[in-house]
Every structure is written in C-alpha cells, then in structure tokens.
PDB file of N, CA and C in Angstrom:
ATOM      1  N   UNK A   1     -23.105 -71.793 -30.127  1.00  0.00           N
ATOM      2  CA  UNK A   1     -22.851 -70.375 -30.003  1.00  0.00           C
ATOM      3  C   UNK A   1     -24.174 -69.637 -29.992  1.00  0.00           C
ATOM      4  N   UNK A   2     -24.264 -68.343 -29.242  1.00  0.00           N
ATOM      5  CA  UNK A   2     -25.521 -67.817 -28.791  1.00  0.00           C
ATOM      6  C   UNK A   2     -25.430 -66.576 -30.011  1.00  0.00           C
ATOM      7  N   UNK A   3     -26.147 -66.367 -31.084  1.00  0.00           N
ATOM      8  CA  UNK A   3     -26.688 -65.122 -32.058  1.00  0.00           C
ATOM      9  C   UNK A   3     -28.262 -64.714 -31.868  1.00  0.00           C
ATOM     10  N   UNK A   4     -28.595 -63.800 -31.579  1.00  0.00           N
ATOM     11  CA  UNK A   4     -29.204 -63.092 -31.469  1.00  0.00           C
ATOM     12  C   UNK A   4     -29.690 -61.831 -32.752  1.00  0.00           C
ATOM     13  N   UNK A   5     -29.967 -62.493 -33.369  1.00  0.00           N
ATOM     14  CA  UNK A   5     -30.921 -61.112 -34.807  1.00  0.00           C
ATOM     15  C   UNK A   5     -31.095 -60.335 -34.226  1.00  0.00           C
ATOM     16  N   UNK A   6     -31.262 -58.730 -35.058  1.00  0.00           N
ATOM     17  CA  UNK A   6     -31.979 -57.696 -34.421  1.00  0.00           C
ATOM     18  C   UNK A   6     -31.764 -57.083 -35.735  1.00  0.00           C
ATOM     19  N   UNK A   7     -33.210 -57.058 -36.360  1.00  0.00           N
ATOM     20  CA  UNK A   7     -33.564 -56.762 -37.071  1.00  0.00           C
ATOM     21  C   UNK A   7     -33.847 -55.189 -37.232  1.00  0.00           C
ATOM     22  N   UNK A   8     -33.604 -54.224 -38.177  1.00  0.00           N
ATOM     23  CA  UNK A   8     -33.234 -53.044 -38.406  1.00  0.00           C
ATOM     24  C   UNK A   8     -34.314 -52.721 -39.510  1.00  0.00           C
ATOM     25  N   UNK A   9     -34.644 -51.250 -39.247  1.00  0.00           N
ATOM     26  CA  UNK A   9     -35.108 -50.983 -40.599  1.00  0.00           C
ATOM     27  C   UNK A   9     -34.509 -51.132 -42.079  1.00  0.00           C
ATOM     28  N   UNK A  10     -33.641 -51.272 -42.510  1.00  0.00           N
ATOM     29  CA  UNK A  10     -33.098 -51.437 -43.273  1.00  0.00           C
ATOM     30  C   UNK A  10     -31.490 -52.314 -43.731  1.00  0.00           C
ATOM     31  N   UNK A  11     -31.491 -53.199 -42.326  1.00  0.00           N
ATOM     32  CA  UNK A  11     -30.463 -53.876 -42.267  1.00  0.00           C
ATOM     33  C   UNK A  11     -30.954 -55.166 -40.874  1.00  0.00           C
ATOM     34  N   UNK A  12     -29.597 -55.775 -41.153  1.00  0.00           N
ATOM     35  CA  UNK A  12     -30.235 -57.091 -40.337  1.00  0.00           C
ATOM     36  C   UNK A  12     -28.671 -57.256 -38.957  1.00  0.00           C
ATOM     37  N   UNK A  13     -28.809 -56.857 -38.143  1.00  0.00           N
ATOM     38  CA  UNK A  13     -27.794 -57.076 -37.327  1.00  0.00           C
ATOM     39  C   UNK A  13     -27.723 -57.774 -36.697  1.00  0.00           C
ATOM     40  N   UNK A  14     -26.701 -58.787 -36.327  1.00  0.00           N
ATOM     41  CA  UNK A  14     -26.234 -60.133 -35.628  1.00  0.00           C
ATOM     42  C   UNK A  14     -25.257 -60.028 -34.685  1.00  0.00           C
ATOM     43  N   UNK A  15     -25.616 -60.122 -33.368  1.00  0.00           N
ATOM     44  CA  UNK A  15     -24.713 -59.900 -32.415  1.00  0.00           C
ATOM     45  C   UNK A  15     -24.163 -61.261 -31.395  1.00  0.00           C
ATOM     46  N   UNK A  16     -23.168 -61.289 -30.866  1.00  0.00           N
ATOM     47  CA  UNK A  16     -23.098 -62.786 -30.251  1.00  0.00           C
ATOM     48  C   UNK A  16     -22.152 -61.885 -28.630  1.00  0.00           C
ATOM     49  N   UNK A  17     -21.998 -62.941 -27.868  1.00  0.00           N
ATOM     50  CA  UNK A  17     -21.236 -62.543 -26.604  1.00  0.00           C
ATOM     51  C   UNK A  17     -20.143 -61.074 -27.096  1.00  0.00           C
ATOM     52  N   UNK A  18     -18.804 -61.690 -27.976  1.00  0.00           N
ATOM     53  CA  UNK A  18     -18.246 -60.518 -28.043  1.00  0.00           C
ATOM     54  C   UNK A  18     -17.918 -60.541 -29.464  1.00  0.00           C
ATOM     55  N   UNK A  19     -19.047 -60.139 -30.137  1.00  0.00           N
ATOM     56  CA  UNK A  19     -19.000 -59.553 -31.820  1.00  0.00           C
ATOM     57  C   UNK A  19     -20.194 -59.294 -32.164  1.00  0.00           C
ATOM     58  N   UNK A  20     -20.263 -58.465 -33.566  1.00  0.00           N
ATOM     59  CA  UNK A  20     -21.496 -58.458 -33.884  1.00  0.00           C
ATOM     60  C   UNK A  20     -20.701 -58.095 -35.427  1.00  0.00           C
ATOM     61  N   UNK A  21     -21.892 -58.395 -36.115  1.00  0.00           N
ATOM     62  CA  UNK A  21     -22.209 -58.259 -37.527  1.00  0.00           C
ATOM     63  C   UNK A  21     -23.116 -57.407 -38.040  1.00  0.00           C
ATOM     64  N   UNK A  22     -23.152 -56.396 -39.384  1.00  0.00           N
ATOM     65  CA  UNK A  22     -24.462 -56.113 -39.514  1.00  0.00           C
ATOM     66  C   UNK A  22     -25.049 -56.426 -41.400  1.00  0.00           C
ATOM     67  N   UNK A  23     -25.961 -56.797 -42.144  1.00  0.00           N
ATOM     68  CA  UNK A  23     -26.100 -57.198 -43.200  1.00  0.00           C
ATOM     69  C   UNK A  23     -27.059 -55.994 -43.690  1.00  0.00           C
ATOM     70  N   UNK A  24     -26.713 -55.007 -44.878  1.00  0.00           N
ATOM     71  CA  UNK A  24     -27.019 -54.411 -45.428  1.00  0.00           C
ATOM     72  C   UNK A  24     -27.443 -54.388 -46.976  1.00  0.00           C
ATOM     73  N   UNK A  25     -28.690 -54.793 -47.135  1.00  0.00           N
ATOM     74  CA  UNK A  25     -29.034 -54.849 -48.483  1.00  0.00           C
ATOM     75  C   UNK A  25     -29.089 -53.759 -49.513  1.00  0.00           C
ATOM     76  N   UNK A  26     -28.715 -54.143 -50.710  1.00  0.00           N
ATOM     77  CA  UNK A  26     -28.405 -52.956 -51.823  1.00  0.00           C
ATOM     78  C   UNK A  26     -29.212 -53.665 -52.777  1.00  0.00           C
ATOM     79  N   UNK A  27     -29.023 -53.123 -53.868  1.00  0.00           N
ATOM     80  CA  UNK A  27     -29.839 -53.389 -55.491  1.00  0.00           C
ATOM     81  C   UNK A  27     -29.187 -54.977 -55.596  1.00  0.00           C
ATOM     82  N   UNK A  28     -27.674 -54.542 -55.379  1.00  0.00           N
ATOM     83  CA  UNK A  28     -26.763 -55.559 -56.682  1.00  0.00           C
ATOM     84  C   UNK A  28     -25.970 -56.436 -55.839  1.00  0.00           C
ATOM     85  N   UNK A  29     -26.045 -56.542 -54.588  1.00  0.00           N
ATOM     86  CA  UNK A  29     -25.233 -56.885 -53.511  1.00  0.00           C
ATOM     87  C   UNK A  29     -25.454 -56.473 -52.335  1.00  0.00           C
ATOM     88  N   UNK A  30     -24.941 -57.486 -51.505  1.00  0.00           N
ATOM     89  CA  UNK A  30     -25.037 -56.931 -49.794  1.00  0.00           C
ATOM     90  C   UNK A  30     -23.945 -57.047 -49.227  1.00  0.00           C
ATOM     91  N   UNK A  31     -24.273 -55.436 -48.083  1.00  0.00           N
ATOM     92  CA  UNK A  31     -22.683 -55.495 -47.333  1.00  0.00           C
ATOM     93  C   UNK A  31     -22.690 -56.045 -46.000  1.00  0.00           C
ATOM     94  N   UNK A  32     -21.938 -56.729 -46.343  1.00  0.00           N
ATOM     95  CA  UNK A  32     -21.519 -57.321 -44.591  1.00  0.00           C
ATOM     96  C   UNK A  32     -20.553 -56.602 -44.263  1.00  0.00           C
ATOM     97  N   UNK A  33     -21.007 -55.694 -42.607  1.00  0.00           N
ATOM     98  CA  UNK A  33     -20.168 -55.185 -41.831  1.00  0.00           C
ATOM     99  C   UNK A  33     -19.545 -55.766 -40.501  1.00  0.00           C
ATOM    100  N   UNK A  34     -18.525 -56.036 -40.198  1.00  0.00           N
ATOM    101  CA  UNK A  34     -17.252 -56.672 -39.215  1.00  0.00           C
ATOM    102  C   UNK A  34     -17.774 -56.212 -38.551  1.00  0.00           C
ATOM    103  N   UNK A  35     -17.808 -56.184 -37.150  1.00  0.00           N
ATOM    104  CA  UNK A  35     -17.151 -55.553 -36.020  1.00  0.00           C
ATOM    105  C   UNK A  35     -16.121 -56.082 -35.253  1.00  0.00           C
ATOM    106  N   UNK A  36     -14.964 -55.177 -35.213  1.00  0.00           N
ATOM    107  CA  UNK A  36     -13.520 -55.927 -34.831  1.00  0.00           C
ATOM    108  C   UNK A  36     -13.005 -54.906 -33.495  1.00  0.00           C
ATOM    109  N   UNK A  37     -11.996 -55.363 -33.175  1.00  0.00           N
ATOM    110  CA  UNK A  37     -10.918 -54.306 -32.012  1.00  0.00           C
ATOM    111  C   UNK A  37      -9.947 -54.010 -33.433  1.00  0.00           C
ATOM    112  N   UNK A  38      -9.772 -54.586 -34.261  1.00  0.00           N
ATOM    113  CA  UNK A  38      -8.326 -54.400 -35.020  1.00  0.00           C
ATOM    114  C   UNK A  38      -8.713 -54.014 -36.478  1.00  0.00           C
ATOM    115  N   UNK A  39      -8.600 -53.457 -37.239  1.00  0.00           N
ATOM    116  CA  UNK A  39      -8.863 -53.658 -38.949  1.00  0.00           C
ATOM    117  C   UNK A  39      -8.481 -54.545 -39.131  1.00  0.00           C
ATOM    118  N   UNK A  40      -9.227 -55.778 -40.189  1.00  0.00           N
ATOM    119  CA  UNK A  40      -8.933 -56.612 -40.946  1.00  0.00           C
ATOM    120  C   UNK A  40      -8.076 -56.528 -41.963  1.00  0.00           C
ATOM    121  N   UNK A  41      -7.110 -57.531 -42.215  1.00  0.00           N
ATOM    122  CA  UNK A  41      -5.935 -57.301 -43.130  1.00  0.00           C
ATOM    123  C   UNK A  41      -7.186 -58.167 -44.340  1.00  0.00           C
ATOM    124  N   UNK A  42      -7.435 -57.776 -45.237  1.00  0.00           N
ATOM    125  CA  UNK A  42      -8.147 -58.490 -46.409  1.00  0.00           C
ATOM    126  C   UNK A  42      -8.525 -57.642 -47.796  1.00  0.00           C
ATOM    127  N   UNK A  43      -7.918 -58.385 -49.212  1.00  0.00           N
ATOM    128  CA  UNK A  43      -8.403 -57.544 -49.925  1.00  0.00           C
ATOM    129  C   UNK A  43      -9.990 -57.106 -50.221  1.00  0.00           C
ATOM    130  N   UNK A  44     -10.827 -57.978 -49.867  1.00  0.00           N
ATOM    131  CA  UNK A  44     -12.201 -57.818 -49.770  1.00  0.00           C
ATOM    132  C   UNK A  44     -12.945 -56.775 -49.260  1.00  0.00           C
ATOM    133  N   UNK A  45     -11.875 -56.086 -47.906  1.00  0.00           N
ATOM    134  CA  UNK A  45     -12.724 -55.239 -47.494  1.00  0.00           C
ATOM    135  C   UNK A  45     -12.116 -53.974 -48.020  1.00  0.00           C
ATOM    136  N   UNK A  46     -13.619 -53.289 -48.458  1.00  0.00           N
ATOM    137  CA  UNK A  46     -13.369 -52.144 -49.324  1.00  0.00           C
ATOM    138  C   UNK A  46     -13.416 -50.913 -48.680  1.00  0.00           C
ATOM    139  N   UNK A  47     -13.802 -51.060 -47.157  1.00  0.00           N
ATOM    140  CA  UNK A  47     -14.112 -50.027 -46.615  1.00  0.00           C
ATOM    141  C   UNK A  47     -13.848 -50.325 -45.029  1.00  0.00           C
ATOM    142  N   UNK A  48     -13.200 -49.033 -44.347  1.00  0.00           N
ATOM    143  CA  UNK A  48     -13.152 -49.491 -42.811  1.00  0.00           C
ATOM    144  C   UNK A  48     -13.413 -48.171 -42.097  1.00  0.00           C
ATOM    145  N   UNK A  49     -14.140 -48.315 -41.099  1.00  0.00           N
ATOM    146  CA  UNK A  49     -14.417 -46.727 -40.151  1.00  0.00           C
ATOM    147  C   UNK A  49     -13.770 -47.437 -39.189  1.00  0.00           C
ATOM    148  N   UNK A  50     -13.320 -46.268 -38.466  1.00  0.00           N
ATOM    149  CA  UNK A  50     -12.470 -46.779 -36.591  1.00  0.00           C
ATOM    150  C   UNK A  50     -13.960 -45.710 -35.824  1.00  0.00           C
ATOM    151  N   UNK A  51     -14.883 -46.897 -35.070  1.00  0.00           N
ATOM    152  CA  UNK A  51     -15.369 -45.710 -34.515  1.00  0.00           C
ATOM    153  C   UNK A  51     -14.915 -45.825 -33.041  1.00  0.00           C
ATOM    154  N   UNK A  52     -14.298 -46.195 -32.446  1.00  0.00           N
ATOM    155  CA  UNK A  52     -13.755 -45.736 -31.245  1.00  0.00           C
ATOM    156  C   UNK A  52     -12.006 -46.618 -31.249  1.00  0.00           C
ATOM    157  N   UNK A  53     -11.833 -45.830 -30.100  1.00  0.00           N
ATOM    158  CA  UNK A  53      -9.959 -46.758 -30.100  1.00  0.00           C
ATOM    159  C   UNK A  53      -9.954 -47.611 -30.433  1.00  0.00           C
ATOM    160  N   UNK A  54     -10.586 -48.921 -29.968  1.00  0.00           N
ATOM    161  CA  UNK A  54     -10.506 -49.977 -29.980  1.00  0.00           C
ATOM    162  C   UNK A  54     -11.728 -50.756 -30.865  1.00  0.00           C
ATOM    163  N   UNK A  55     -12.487 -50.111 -31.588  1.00  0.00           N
ATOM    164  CA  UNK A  55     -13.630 -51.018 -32.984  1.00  0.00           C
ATOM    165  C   UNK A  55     -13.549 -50.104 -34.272  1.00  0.00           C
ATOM    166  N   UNK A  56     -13.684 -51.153 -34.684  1.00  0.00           N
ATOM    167  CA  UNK A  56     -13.673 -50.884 -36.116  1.00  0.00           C
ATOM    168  C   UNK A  56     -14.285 -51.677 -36.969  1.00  0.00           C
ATOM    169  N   UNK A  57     -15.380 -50.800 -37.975  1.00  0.00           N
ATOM    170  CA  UNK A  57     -16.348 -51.131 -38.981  1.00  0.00           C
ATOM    171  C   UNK A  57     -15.762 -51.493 -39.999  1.00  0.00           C
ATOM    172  N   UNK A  58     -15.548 -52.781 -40.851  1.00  0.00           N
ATOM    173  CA  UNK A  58     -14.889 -53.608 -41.637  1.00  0.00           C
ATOM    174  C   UNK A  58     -16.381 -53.862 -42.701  1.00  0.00           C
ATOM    175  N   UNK A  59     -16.056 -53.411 -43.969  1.00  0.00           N
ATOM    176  CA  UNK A  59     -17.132 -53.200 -44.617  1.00  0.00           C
ATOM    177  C   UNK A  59     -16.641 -54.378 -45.813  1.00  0.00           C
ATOM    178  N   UNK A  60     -17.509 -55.626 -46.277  1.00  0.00           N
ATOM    179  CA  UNK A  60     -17.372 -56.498 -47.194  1.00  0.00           C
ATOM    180  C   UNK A  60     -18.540 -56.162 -48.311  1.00  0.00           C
ATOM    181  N   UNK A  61     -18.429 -56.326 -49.728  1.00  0.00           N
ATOM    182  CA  UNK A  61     -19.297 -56.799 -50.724  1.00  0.00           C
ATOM    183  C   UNK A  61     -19.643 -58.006 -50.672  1.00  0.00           C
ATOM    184  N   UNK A  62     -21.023 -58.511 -50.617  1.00  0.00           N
ATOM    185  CA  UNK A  62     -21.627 -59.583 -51.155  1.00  0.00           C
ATOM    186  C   UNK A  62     -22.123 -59.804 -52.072  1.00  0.00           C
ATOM    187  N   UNK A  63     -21.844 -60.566 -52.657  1.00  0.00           N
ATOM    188  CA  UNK A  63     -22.345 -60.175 -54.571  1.00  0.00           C
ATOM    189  C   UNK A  63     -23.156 -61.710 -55.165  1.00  0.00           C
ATOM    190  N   UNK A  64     -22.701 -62.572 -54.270  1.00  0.00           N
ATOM    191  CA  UNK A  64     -23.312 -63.978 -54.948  1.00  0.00           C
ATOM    192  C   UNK A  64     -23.030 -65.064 -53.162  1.00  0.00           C
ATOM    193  N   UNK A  65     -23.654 -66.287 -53.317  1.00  0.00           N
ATOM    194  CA  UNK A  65     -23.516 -67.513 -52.364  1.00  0.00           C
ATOM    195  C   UNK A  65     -22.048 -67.318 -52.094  1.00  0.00           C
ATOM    196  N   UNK A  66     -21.600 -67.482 -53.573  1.00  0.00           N
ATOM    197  CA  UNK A  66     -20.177 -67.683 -53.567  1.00  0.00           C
ATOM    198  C   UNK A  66     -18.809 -67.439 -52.908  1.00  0.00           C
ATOM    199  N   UNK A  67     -19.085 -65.925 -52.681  1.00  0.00           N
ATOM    200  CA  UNK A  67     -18.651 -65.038 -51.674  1.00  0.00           C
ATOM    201  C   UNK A  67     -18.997 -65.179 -50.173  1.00  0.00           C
ATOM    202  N   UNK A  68     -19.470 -66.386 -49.716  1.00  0.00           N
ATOM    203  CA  UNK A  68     -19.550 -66.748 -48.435  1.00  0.00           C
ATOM    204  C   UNK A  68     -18.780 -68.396 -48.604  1.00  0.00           C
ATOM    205  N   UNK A  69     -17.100 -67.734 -47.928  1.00  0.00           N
ATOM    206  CA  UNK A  69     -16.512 -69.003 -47.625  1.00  0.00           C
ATOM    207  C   UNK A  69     -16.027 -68.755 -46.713  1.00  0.00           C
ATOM    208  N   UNK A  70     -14.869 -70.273 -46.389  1.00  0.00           N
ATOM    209  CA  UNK A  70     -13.964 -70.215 -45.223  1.00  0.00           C
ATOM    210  C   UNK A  70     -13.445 -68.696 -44.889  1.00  0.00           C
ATOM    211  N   UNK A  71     -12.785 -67.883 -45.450  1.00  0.00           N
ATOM    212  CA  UNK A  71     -12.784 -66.222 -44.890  1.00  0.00           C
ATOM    213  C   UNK A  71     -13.527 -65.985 -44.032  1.00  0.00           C
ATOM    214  N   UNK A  72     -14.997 -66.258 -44.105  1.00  0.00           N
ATOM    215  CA  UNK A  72     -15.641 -65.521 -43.866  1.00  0.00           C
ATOM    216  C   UNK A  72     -16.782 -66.187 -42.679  1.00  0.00           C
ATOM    217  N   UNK A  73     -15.991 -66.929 -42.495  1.00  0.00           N
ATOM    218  CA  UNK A  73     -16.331 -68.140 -40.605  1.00  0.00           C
ATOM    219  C   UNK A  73     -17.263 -69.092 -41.455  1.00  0.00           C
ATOM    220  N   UNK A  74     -17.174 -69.701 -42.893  1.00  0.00           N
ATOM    221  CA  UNK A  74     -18.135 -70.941 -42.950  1.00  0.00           C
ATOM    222  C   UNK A  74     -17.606 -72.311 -42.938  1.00  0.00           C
TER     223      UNK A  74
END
C-alpha cells in the first residue's frame, strides 16, 4: 500500500489513494483523526466534524501503544 507523510507544523498527516489520516500531538496523548465518507460507529471516538456531504473528521484519543489495535487497521 502507497502512504505518503506530510508532515505539518504541528501534526503529522498520512494520506494513501483514498484516505487519509492526521496525528496530533498533545501533553498527555495523541489524536488520531479518520477521514471517512460515513461517521464511525465506535465508542472511542470522542469527537466527529462532517466537513462536507460526504467526509467526516472522526477524532480518536491515543493515550498509550496499547490503544493501537485490531480497531484500528493493526
């Protein structure tokens, strides 16, 4: 699969043919943001913007390794 970084001032965004990701560092945790056509059904995500008809910003906490599993494409 083809990913492509693109590194941000203050975040790390990952884009592929048709998705992208973006990784946002905090003090205590990092957020991983979705990019979807649909909202994610998941209790994890704590936060969702619709920015056009069809995408939507799917906002996750990262808090430890731990929190990166099968959910979450590993």
């Amino acid at each position: 699969m083809g990913y492509t970084p693109e590194e941000k001032k203050t975040s790390v965004h990952v884009k592929a043919k048709s998705a992208s990701a973006g990784i946002h560092a905090r003090k205590d945790y990092l957020t991983l943001q979705i990019v979807t056509d649909t909202p994610l059904e998941s209790p994890r995500v704590f936060k969702v913007n619709r920015v056009s008809a069809n995408r939507f910003h799917n906002h996750i906490h990262i808090t430890s390794d731990k929190d990166i599993d099968r959910e979450l494409g590993q």
